[in-house]
Protein backbone atom coordinates (compact mmCIF):
# COMPACT_ATOMS: atom_id res chain seq x y z
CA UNK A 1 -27.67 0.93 15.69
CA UNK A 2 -26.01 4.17 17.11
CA UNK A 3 -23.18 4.24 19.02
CA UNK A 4 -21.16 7.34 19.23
CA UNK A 5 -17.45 8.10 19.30
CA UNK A 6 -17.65 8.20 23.21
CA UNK A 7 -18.62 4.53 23.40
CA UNK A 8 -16.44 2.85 20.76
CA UNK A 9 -13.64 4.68 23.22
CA UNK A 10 -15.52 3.37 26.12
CA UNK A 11 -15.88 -0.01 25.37
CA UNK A 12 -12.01 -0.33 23.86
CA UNK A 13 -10.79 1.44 27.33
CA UNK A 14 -13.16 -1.70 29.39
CA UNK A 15 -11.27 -4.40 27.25
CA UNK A 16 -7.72 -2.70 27.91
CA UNK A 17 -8.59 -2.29 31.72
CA UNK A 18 -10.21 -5.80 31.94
CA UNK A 19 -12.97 -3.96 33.79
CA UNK A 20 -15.81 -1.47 33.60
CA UNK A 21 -14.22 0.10 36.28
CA UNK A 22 -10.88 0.65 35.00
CA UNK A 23 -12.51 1.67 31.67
CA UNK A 24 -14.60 4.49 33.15
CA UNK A 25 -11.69 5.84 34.88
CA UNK A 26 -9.68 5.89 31.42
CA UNK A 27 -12.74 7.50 29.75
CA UNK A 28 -12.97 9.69 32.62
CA UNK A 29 -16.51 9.31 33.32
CA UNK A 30 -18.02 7.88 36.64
CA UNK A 31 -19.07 3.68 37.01
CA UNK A 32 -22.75 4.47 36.80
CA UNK A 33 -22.47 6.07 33.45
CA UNK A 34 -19.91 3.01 31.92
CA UNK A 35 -22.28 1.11 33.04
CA UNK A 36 -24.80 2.28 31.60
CA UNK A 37 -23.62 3.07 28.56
CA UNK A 38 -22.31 -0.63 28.00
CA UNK A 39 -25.51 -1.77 28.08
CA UNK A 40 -27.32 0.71 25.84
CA UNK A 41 -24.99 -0.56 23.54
CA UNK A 42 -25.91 -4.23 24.42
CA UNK A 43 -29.69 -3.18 24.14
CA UNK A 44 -28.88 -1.64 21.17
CA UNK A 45 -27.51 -4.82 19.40
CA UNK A 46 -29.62 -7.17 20.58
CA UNK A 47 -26.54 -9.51 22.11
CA UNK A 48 -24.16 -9.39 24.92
CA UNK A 49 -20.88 -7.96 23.99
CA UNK A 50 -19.03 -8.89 27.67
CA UNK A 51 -18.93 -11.80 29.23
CA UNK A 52 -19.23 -10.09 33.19
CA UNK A 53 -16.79 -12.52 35.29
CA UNK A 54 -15.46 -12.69 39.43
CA UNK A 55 -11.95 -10.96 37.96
CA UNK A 56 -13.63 -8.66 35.47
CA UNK A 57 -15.11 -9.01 31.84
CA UNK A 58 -14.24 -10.52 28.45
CA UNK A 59 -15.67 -9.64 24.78
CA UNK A 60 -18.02 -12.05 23.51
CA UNK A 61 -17.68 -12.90 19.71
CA UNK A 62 -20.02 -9.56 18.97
CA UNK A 63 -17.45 -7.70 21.37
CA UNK A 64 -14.21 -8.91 19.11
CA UNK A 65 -16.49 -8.15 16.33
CA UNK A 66 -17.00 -4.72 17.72
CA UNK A 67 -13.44 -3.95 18.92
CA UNK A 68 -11.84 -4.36 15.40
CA UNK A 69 -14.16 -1.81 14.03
CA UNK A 70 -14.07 0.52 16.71
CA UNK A 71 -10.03 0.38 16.42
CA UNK A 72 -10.68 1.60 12.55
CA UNK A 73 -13.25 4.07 13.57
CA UNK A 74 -10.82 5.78 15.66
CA UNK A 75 -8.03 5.24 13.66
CA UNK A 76 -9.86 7.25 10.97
CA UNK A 77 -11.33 9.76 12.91
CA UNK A 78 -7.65 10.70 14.25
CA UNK A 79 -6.74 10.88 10.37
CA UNK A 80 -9.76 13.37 9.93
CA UNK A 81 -8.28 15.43 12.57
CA UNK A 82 -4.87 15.39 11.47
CA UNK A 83 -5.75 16.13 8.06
CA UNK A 84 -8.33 19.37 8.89
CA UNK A 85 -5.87 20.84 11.16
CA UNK A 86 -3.54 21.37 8.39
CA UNK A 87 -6.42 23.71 6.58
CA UNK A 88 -6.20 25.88 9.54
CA UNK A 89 -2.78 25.81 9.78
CA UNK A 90 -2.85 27.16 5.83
CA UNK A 91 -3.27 24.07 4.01
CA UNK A 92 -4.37 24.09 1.00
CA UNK A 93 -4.88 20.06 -0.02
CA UNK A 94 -4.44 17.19 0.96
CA UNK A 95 -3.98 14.24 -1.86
CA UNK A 96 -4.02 10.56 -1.36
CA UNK A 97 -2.09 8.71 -3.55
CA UNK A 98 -1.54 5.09 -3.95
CA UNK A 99 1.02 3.60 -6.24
CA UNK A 100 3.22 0.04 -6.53
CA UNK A 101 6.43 -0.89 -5.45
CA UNK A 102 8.26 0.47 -9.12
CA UNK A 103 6.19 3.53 -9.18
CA UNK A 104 7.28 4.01 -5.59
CA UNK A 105 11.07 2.95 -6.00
CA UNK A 106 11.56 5.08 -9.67
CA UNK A 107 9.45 7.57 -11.43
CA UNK A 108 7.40 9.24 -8.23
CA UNK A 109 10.13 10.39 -5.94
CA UNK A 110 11.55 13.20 -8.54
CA UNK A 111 8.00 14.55 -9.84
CA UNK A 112 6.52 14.58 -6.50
CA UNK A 113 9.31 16.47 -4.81
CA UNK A 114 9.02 18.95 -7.89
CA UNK A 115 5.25 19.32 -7.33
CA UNK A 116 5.32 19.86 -3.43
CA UNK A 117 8.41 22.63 -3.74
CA UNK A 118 5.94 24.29 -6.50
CA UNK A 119 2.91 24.11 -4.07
CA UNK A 120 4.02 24.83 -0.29
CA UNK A 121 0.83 24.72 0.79
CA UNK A 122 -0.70 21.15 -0.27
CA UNK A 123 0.35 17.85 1.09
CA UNK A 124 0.72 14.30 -0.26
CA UNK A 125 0.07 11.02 1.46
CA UNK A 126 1.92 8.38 -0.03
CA UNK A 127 1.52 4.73 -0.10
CA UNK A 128 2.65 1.33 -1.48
CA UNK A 129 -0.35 -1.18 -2.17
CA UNK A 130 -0.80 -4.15 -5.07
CA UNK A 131 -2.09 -2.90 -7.99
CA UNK A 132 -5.78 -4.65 -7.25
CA UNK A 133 -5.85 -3.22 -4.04
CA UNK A 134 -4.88 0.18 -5.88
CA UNK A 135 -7.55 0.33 -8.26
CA UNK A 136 -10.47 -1.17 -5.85
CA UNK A 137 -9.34 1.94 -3.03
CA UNK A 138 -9.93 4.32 -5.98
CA UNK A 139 -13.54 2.97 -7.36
CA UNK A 140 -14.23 2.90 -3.78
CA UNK A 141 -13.31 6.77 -3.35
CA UNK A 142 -10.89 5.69 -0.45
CA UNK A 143 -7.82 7.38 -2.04
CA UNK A 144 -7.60 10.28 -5.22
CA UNK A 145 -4.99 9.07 -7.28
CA UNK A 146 -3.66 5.09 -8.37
CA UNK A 147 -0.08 4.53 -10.37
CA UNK A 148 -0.84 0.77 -11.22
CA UNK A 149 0.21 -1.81 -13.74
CA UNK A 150 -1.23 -1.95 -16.91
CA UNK A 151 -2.33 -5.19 -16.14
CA UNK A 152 -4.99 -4.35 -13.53
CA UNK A 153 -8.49 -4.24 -14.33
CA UNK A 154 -9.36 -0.45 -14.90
CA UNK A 155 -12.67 -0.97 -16.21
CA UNK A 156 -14.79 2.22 -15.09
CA UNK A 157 -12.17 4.55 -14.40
CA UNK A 158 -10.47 6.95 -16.07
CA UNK A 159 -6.68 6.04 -17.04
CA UNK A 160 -3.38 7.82 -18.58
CA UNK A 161 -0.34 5.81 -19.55
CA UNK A 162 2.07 7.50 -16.85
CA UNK A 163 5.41 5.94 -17.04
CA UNK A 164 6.70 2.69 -19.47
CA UNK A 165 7.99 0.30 -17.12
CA UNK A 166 9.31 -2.73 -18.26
CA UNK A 167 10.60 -5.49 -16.19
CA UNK A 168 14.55 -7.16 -16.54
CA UNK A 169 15.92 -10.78 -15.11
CA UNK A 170 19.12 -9.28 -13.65
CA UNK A 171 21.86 -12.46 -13.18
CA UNK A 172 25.65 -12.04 -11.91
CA UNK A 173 28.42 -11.14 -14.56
CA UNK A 174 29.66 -14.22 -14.40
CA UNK A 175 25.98 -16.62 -14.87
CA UNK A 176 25.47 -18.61 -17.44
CA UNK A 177 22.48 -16.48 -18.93
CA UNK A 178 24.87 -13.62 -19.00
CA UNK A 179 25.78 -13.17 -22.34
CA UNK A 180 22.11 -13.56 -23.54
CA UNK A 181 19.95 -11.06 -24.89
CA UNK A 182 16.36 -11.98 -23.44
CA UNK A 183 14.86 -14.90 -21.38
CA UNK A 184 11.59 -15.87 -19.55
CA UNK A 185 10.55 -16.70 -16.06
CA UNK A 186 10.51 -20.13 -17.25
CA UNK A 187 14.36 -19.93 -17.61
CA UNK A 188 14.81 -18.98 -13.97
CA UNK A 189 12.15 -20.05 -11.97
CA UNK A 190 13.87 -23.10 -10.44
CA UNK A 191 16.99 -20.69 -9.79
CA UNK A 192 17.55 -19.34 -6.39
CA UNK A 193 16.59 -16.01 -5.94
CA UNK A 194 17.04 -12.39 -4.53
CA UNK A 195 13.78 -10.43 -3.97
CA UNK A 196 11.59 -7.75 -2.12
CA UNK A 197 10.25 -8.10 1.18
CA UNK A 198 7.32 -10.12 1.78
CA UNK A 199 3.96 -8.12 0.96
CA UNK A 200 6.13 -6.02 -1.49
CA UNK A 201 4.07 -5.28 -4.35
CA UNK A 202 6.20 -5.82 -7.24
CA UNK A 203 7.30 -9.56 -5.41
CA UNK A 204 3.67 -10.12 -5.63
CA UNK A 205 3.50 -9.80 -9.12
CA UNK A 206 6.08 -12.01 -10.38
CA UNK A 207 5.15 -14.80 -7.86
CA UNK A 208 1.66 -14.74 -9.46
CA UNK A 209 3.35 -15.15 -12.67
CA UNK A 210 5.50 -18.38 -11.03
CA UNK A 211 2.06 -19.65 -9.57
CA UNK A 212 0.69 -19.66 -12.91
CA UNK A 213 3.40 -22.04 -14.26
CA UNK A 214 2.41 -24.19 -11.38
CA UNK A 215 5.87 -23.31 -9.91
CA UNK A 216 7.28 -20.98 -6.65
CA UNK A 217 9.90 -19.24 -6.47
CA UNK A 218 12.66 -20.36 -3.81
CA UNK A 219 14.41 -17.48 -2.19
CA UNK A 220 17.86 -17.47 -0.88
CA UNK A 221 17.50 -13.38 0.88
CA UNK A 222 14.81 -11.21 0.44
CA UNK A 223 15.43 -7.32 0.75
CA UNK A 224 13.81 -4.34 1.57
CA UNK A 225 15.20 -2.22 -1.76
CA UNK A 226 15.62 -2.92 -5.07
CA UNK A 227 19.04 -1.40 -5.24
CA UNK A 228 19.99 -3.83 -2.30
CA UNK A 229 18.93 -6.93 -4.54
CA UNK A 230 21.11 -5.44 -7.42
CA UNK A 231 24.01 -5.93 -4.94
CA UNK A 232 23.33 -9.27 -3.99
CA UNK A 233 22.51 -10.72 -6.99
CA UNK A 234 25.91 -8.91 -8.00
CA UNK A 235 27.72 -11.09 -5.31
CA UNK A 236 26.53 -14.48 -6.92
CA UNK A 237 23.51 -15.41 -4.70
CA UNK A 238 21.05 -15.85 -7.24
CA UNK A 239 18.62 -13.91 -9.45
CA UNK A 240 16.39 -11.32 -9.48
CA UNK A 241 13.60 -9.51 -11.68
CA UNK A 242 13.49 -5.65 -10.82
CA UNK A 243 12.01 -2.96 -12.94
CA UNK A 244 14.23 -1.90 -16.03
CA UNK A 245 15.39 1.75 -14.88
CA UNK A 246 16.63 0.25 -11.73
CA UNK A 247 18.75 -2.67 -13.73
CA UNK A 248 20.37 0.33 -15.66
CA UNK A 249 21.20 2.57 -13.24
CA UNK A 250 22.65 0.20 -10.86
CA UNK A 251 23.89 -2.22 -13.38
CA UNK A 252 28.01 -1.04 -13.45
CA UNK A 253 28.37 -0.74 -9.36
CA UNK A 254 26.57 -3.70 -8.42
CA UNK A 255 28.66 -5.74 -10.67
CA UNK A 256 25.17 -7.53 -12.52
CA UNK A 257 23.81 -8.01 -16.25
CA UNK A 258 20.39 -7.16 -17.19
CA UNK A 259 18.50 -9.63 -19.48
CA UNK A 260 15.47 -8.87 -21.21
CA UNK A 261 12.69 -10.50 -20.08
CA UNK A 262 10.51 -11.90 -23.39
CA UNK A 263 7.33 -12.82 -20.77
CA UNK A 264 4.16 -10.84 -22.17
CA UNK A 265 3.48 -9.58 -18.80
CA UNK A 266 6.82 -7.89 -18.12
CA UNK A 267 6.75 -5.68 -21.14
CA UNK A 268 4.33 -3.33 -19.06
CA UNK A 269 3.38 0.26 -18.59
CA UNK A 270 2.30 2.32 -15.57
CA UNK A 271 -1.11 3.64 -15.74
CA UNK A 272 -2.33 6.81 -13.54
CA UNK A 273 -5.77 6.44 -12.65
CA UNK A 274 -9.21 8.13 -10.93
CA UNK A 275 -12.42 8.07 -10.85
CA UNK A 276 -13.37 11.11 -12.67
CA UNK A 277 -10.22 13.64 -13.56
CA UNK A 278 -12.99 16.78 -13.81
CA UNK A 279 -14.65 16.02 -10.46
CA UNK A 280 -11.65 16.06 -8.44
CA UNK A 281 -10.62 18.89 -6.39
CA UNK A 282 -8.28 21.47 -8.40
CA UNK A 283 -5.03 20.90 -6.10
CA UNK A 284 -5.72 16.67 -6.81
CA UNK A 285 -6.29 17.68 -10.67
CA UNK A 286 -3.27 19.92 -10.82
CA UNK A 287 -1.06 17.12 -9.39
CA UNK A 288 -2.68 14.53 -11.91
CA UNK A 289 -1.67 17.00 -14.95
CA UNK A 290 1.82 17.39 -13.19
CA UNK A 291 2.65 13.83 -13.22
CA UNK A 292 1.65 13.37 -16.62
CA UNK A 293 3.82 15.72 -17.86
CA UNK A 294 6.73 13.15 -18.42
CA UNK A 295 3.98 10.56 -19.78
CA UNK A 296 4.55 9.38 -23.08
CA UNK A 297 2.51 11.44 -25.67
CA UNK A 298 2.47 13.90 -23.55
C-alpha cells in the first residue's frame, strides 16, 4: 500500500469539500487527476473508501479509517518541517522531553531556563503526559527524555533519581486534621475536594490510588494550577493532595496546613529516564547531565 503525501491531502481536501470536485480545486490539481488518484488509492486497498452520492461523497468505514491517519501523517510531517527549518536557521538541537504534572509545575521550569540561556542555539519541546504514557513514548523512541514517578515501570531503560518528590494532604487552618502530623488517603477520601484539571497527570495518580480502595474522589472545583488549589483549599472548600515543594512554598499566603501523607505511594521520587544515555545525540546528553546536576547523589 503506497499512498503519498499528495493523496492523504487529496483525499482529506474531498471530505472537507464534500466533493471530488471541490477537493481537486483545494489540492489544486484538475478533476481528471482527483479522480484518478482516488481510485488508485481504492485499487490500492482493495475497498471503497467513498460512498459516490447525487449531492457528493461520504467516507466509508476504510475512509474514517483513513482520514484519522492521514490527519496524523500530516500533522507530523508539518512537525518535521518546523523542526528542520530551525537547523537552517542555526539550530543546533532539538530535544523532546516529556515529564508529569509535578515535574512540570516545580523542579523543570528553573533548570530548563538555565540550560536554554547556556545553549542559544538548541530548543526544547515540552510536554505534560502520565507517567505510563511517559515511559511507553520513550521505549518507543517517540520522545528523548521522560521525568516520571518512581512508580512507573522502567524496566529496559536507563533511569537516574532526578528530583525527591513527595506528596502532602494540604487541609484549611482551621480542619480538623490540622493539627496532625501525617494521615492517609483513607482519612480523606470521602472529604470534598480541590484538584487539577481533568487529564492532569498528577489527578490521575491519586484517583488510581482512591480506585484502589474501591472509593472516588468527589470534587467540589477542580483547577488548572496547583498554586490555585492551595488557595481554595485555603478558603475552606475542601482538600487537596499536591506535591510537597508546592505545600511549602505556598503554605503561609494561601492560609493552608500541610499534612504528611503516610500512603507508601506518596513518599515518591522523580526518575529521569532514556533509552540509552550514550546513544543519544550530544545536545540531548548534555541536557540529561544538566538536569541531573541538582539530583540527589549527584
Amino acid at each position: 500500500m503506497r499512498f503519498d503525501l499528495t493523496d492523504l491531502r487529496l483525499f482529506l481536501n474531498v471530505l472537507e469539500a464534500g466533493t471530488i470536485t471541490g477537493g481537486a480545486e483545494a489540492t489544486h490539481m484538475t478533476l481528471a487527476s482527483a479522480s484518478e488518484r482516488v481510485r488508485a488509492m481504492e485499487d490500492t486497498l482493495g475497498a471503497a473508501l467513498l460512498l459516490r452520492e447525487r449531492r457528493g461523497v461520504r467516507p466509508t468505514a476504510a475512509g474514517h479509517t483513513l482520514a484519522q491517519h492521514a490527519r496524523l501523517v500530516l500533522h507530523q510531517v508539518e512537525r518535521l518541517q518546523g523542526e528542520l527549518g530551525g537547523y537552517g536557521r542555526g539550530l543546533q538541537g532539538h530535544i523532546r522531553l516529556l515529564c508529569n504534572t509535578s515535574a512540570l509545575s516545580e523542579h523543570l521550569p528553573q533548570a530548563l531556563s538555565g540550560f536554554l540561556a547556556e545553549h542559544p542555539l538548541i530548543s526544547v519541546e515540552l510536554e505534560e503526559r502520565v507517567s505510563y504514557e511517559i515511559v511507553d513514548a520513550v521505549r518507543n523512541d517517540l520522545c528523548d527524555i521522560g521525568v516520571v514517578s518512581d512508580a512507573a515501570d522502567l524496566a529496559g531503560l536507563q533511569s537516574f533519581v532526578f528530583r525527591a518528590d513527595p506528596l502532602a494532604l494540604i487541609v484549611p487552618r482551621g480542619h480538623a486534621l490540622a493539627q496532625r502530623a501525617g494521615a492517609s488517603l483513607a482519612d480523606v477520601v470521602d472529604q470534598p475536594f480541590v484538584g487539577l484539571s481533568e487529564g492532569s497527570a498528577l489527578q490521575e495518580h491519586v484517583e488510581h490510588h482512591a480506585r484502589r480502595q474501591g472509593r472516588r474522589l468527589a470534587y467540589r472545583v477542580r483547577l488548572r494550577s496547583l498554586e490555585a488549589i492551595c488557595r481554595m483549599v485555603g478558603a475552606g472548600i475542601g482538600v487537596g493532595i499536591v506535591p510537597q515543594a508546592v505545600a511549602v512554598r505556598c503554605a503561609r499566603a494561601a492560609g493552608i496546613k500541610r499534612i504528611a501523607l503516610s500512603d507508601a505511594w506518596a513518599a515518591r521520587s522523580l526518575m529521569l529516564c532514556v533509552r540509552e544515555l550514550e546513544a543519544l545525540p550530544v545536545p540531548t546528553r548534555q541536557l540529561v547531565r544538566h538536569l541531573l546536576q541538582g539530583a540527589p547523589g549527584q
